[in-house]
Protein backbone atom coordinates (compact mmCIF):
# COMPACT_ATOMS: atom_id res chain seq x y z
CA UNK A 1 7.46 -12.99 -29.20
CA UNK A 2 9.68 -15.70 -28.19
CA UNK A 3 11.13 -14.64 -25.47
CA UNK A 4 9.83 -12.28 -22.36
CA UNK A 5 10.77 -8.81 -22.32
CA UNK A 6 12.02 -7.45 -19.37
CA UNK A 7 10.24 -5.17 -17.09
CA UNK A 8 10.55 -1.75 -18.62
CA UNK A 9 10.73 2.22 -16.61
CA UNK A 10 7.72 4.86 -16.76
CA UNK A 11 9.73 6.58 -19.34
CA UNK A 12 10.58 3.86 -21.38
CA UNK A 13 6.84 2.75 -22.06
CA UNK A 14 6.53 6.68 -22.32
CA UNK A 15 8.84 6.52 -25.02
CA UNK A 16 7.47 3.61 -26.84
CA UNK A 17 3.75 5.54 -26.03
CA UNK A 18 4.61 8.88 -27.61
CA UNK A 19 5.97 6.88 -30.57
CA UNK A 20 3.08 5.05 -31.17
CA UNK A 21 0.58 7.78 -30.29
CA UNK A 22 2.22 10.23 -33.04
CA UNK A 23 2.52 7.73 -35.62
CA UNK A 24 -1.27 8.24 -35.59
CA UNK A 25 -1.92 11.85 -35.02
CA UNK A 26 0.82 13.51 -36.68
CA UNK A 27 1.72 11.32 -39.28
CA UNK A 28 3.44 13.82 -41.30
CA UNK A 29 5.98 14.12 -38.58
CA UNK A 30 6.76 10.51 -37.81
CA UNK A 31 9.16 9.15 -37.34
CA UNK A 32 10.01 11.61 -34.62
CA UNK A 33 12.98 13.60 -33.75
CA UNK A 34 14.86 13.21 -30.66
CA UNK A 35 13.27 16.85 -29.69
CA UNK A 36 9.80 16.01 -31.13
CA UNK A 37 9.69 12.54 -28.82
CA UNK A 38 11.12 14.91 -25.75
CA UNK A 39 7.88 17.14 -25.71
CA UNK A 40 6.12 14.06 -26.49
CA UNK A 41 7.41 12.46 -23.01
CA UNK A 42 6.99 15.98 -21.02
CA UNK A 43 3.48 16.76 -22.34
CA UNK A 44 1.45 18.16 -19.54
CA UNK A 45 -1.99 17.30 -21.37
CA UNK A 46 -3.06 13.80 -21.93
CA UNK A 47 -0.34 12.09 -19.64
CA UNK A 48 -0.35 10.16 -16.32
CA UNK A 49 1.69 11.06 -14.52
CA UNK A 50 3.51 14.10 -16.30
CA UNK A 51 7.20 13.55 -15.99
CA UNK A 52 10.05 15.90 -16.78
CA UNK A 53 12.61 14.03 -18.56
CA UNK A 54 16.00 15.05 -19.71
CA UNK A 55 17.17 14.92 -23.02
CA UNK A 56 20.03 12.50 -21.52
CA UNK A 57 17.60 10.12 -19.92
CA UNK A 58 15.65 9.87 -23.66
CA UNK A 59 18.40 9.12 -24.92
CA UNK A 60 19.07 6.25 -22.78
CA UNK A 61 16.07 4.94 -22.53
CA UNK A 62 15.99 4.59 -26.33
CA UNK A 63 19.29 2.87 -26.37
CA UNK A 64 17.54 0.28 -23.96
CA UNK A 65 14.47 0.16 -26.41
CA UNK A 66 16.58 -0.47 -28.93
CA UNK A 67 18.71 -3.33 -27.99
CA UNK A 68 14.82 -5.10 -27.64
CA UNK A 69 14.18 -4.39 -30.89
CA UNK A 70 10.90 -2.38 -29.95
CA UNK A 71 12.09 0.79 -31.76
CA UNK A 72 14.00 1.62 -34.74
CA UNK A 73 16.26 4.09 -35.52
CA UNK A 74 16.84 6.08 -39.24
CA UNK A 75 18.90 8.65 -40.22
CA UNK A 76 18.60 11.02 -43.15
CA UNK A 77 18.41 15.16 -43.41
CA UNK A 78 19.60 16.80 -39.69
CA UNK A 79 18.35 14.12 -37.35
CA UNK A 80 17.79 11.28 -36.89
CA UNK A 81 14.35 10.05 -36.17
CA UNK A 82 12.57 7.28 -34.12
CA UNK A 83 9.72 5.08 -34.84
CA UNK A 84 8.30 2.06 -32.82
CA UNK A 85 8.39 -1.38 -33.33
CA UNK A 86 5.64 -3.09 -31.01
CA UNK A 87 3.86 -4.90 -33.44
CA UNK A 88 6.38 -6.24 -35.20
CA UNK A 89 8.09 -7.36 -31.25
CA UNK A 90 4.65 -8.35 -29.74
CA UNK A 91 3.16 -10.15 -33.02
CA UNK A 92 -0.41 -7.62 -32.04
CA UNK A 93 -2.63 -5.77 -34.22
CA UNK A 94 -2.82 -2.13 -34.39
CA UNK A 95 -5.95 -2.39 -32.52
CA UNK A 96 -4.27 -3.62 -29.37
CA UNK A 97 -1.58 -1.22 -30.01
CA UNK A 98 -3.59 1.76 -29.90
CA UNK A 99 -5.06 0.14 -26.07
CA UNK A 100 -1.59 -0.59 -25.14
CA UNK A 101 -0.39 2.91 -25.88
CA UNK A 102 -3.20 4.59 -24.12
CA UNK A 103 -2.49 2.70 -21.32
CA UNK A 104 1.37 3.75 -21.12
CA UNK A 105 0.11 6.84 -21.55
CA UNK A 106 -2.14 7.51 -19.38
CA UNK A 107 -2.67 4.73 -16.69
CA UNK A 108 -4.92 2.47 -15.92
CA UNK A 109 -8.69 2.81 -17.65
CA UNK A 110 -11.90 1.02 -17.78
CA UNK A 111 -12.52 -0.43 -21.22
CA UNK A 112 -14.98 2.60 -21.75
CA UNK A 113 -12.63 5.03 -21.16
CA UNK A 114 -9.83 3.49 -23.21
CA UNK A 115 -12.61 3.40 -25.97
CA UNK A 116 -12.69 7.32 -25.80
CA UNK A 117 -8.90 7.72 -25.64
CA UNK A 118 -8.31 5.57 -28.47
CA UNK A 119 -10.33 7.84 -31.20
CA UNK A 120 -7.69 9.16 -32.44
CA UNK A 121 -5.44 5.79 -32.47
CA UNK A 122 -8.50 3.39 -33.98
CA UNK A 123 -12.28 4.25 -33.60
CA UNK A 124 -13.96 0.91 -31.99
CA UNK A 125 -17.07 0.01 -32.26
CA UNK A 126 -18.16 -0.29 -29.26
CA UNK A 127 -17.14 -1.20 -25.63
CA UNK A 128 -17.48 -5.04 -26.47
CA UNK A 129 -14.76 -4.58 -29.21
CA UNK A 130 -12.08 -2.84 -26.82
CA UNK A 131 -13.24 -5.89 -23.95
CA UNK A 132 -12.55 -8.33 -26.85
CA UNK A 133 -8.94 -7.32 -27.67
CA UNK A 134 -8.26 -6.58 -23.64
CA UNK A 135 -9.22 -10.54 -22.83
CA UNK A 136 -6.72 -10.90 -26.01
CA UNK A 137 -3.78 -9.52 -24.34
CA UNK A 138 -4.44 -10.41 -21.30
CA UNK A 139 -4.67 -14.25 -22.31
CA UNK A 140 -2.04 -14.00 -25.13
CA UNK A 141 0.29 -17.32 -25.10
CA UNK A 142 3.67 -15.47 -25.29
CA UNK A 143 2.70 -13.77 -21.92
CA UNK A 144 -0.07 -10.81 -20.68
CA UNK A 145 0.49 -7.69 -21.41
CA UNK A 146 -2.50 -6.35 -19.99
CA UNK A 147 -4.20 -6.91 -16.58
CA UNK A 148 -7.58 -6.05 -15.29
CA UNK A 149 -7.34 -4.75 -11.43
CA UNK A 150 -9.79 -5.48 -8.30
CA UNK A 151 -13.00 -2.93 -8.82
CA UNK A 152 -12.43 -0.05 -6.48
CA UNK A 153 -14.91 1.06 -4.46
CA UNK A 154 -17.66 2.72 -5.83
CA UNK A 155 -16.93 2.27 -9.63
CA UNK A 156 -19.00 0.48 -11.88
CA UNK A 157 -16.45 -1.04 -14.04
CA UNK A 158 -13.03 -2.48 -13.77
CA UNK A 159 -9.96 -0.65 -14.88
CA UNK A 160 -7.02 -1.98 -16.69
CA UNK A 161 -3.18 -1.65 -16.93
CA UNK A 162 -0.43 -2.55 -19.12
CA UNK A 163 2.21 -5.21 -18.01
CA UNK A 164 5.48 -3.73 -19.73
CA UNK A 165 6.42 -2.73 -16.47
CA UNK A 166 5.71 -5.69 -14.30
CA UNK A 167 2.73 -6.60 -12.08
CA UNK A 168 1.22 -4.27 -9.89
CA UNK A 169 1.08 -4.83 -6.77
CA UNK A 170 -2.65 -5.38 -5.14
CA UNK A 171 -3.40 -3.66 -2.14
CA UNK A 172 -0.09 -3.48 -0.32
CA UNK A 173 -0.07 -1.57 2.66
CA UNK A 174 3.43 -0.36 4.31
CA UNK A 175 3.07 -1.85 8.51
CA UNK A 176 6.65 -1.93 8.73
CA UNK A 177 10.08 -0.14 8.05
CA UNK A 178 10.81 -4.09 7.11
CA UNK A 179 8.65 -4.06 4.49
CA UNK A 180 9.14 -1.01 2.66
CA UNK A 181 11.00 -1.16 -0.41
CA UNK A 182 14.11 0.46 -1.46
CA UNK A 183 14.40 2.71 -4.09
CA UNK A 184 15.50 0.71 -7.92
CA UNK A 185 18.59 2.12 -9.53
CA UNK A 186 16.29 2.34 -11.92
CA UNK A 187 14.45 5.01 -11.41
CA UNK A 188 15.33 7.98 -12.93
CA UNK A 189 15.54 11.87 -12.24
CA UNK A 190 12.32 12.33 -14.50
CA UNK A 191 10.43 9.85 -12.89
CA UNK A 192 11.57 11.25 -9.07
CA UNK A 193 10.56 14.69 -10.67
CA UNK A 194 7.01 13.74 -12.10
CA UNK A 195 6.01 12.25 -7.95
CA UNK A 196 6.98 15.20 -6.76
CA UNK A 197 5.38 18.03 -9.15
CA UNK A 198 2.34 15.64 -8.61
CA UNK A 199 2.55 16.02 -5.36
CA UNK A 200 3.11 19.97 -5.29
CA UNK A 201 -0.16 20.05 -7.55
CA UNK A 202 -2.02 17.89 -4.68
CA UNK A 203 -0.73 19.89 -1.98
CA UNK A 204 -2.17 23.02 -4.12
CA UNK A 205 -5.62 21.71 -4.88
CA UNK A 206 -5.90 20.76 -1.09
CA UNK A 207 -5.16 24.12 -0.14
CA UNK A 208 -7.51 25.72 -2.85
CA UNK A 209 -10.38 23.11 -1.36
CA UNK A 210 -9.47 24.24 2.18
CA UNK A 211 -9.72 28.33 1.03
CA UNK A 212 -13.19 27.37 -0.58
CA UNK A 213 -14.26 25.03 2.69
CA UNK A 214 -13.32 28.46 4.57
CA UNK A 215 -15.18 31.09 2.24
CA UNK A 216 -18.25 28.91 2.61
CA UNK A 217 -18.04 28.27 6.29
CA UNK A 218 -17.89 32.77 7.12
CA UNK A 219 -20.53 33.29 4.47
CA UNK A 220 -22.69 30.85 6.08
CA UNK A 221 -21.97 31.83 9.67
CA UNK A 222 -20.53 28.60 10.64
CA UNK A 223 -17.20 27.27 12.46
CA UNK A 224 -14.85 25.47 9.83
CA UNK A 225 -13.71 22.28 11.42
């Protein structure tokens, strides 16, 4: 590409994910529908983090995709239908495709994982093929696209993210009310919706785990703390 792209929302690289992710496992149905790319986008299974987007804000966010090129738009029978256009935009292989879209899908992944999560997308060799074509994109002249992030504690391998929507930020912690930032005009009602239902389902399990913590404590004969 000869020129960067700008930094893109959770639900556009959502968008361009779901695209690219059904082109693979249902391609009798690709290109998608607006409604087929919708449910793609509000999955509940195989996404982080599950959003709930409005038809409106799919519709926007492909207008934005579109002026960069990175999806194309046909028409023909009742609807019109959506495919992607990342390799064609990013000058990759469908092997780095298939990493890239796992990781707008779900997050950031260690090159084992995205090895797994890729089956259905391209079946790698093995773990030293998926490292190759990460060091690729992460080194690729026209710009990253990928980054690999500090170890965390405990883990025996090093995750990695996507760059589509900017550089993450390492380690930040909030000291001040002069350092937190303000909300983008970016973000959208999906996106505000998926924090929060994540949230509710954290809340949940942390009240299941307390219940259990409970149970055990009386059937041992001990004081919960």
């Amino acid at each position: 590409m000869t020129t960067t792209l700008p930094i893109l929302s959770l639900l556009e690289t959502r968008v361009l994910g779901v695209l690219a992710e059904k082109q693979r496992t249902v391609p009798d149905s690709y290109p998608l529908t607006l409604n087929s790319l919708l449910s793609g986008c509000n999955q509940k299974s195989s996404r982080d983090p599950v959003i709930e987007a409005s038809e409106a804000e799919v519709i926007t966010a492909l207008d934005s995709l579109r002026s960069l090129s990175l999806i194309v738009e046909t028409s023909g029978g009742r609807a019109s239908r959506y495919a992607h256009n990342i390799e064609k935009v990013l000058l990759i292989p469908t092997q780095s495709t298939a990493i890239l879209t796992m990781l707008m899908l779900r997050g950031p992944q260690t090159a084992g994982e995205l090895r797994i999560n890729c089956e259905r997308l391209h079946k790698f060799a093995d773990i030293s093929s998926v490292e190759s074509f990460l060091a690729e994109l992460a080194e690729r002249a026209a710009g990253g696209l990928v980054v690999e992030l500090p170890r965390q504690p405990g883990s025996r391998e090093n995750r990695w993210m996507h760059l589509l929507s900017g550089a993450p930020v390492m380690e930040e912690r909030v000291s001040s009310s002069a350092t937190m930032a303000t909300p983008s005009s970016d973000v959208t009602v999906g996106e505000i919706a998926a924090l929060k239902a994540n949230v509710a389902k954290l809340e949940t399990e942390v009240g299941e785990l307390r219940a259990t913590v409970a149970k055990l404590c009386k059937e041992l004969g001990v004081a919960a703390e």
